[in-house]
C-alpha atoms as a PDB file:
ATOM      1  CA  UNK A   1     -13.512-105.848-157.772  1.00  0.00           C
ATOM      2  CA  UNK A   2     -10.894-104.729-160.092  1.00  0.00           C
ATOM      3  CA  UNK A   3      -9.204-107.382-162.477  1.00  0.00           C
ATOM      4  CA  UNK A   4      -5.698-106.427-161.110  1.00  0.00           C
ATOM      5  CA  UNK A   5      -7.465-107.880-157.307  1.00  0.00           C
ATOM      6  CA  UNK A   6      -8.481-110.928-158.780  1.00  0.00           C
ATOM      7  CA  UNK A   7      -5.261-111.731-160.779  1.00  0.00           C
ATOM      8  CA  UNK A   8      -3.216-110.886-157.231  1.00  0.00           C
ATOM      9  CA  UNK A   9      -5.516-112.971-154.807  1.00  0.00           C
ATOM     10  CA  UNK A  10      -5.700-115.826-156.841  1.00  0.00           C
ATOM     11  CA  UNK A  11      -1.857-115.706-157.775  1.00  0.00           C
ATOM     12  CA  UNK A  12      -1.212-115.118-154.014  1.00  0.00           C
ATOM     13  CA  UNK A  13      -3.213-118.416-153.078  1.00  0.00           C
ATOM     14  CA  UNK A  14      -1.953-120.941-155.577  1.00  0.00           C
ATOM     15  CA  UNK A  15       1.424-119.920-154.577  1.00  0.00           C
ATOM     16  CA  UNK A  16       0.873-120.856-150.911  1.00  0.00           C
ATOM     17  CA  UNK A  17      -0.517-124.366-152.745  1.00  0.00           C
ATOM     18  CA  UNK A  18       2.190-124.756-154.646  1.00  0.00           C
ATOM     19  CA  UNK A  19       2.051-123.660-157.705  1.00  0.00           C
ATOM     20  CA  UNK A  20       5.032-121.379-159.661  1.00  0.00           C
ATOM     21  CA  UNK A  21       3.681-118.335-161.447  1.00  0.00           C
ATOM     22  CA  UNK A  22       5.056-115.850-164.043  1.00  0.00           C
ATOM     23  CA  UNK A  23       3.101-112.929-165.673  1.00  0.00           C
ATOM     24  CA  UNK A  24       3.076-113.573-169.362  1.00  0.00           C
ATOM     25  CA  UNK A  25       4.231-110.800-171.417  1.00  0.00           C
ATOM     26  CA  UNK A  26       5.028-110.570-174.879  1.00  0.00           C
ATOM     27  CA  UNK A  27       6.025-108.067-176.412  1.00  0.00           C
ATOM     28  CA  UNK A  28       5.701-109.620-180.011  1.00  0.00           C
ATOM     29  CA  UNK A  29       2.134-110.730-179.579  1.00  0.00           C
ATOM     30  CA  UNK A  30      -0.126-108.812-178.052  1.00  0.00           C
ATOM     31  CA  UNK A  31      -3.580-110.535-176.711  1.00  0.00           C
ATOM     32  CA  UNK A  32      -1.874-113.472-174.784  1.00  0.00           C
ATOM     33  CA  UNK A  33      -3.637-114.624-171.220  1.00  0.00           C
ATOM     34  CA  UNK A  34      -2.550-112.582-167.997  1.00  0.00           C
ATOM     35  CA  UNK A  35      -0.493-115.633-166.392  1.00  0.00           C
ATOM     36  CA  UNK A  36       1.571-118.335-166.360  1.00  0.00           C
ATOM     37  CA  UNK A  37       0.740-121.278-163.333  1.00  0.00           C
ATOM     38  CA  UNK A  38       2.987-124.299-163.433  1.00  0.00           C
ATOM     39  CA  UNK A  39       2.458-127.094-160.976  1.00  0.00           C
ATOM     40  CA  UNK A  40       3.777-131.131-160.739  1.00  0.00           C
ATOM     41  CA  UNK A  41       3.704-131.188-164.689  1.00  0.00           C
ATOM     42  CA  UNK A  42       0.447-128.867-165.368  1.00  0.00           C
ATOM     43  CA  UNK A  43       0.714-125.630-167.174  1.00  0.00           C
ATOM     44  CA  UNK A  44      -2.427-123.686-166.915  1.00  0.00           C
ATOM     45  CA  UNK A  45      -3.006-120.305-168.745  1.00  0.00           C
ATOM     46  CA  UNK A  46      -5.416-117.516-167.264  1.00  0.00           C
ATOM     47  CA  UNK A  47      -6.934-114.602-168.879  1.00  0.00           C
ATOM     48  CA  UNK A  48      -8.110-112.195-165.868  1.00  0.00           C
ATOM     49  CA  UNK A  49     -11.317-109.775-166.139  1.00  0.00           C
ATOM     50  CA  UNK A  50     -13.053-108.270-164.201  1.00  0.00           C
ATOM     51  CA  UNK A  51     -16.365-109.499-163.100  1.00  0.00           C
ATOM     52  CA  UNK A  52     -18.738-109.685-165.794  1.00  0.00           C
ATOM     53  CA  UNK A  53     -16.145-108.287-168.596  1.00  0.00           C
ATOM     54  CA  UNK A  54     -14.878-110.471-171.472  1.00  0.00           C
ATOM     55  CA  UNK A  55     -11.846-110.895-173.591  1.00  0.00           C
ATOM     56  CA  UNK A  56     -11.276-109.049-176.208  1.00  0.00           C
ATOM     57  CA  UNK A  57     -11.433-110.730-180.316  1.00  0.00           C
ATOM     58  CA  UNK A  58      -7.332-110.704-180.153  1.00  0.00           C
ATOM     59  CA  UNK A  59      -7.485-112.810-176.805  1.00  0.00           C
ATOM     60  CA  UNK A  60     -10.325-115.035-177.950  1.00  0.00           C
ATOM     61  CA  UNK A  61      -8.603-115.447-181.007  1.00  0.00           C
ATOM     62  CA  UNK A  62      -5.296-116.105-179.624  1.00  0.00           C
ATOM     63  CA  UNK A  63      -6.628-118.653-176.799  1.00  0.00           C
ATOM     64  CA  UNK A  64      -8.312-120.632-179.418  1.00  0.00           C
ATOM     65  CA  UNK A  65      -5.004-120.990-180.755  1.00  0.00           C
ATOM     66  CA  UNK A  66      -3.655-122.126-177.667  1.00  0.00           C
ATOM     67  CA  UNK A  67      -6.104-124.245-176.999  1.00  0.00           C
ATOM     68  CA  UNK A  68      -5.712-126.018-180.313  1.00  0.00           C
ATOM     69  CA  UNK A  69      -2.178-126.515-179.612  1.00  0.00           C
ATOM     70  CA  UNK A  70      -2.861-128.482-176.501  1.00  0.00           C
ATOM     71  CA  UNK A  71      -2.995-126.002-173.767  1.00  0.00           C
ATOM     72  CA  UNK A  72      -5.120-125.947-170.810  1.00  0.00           C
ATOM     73  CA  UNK A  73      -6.060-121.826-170.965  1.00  0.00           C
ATOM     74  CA  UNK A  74      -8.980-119.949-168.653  1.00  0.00           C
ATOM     75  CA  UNK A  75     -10.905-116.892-168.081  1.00  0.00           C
ATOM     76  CA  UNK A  76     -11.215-115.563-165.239  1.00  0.00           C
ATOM     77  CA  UNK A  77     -13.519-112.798-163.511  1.00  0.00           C
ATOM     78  CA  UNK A  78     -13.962-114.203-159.773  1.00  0.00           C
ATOM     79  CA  UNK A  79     -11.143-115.050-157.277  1.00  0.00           C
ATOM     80  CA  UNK A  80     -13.567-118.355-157.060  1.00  0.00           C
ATOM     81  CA  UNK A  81     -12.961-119.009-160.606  1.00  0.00           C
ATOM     82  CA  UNK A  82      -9.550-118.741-160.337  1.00  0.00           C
ATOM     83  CA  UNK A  83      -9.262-120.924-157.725  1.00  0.00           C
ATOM     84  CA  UNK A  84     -11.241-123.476-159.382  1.00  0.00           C
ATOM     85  CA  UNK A  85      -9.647-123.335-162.715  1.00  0.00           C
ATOM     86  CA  UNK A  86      -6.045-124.153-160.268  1.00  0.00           C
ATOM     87  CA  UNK A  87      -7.891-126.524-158.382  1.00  0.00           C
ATOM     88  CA  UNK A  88      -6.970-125.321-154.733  1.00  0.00           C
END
């Protein structure tokens, strides 16, 4: 299954739970996660891949940093994980 599949399932599910969801592009900083899920309060972050594949050292780098500033940020390479991560 191709990461682009994953990120569109999972997108397409939490939406029908609820959930508000913006790709997350920046054009200034490259290496930030795929998506943006925002839900009673919670912001999650999620970095797609396909199955098996990891981030990259920019995206591992800059999720560390997010993750230091407080944010809840995941990796994702299963519609499954996804899910879970979103808890629906």
């Amino acid at each position: 299954m191709l990461e682009r599949d994953i990120e569109h399932k999972v997108t397409e599910i939490a939406k029908k739970h609820g959930w508000l969801s913006f790709k997350f592009v920046s054009p200034a900083q490259r290496g930030v996660p795929d998506r943006i899920f925002m839900k009673d309060g919670r912001i999650v972050f999620i970095e797609f891949k396909a199955p098996g594949k990891k981030p990259t050292q920019l995206q591992d780098h800059i999720m560390r940093k997010m993750v230091d500033a407080g944010c809840e940020v995941h990796v994702c390479d299963s519609i499954e994980g996804g899910c879970n991560a979103l808890q629906v």
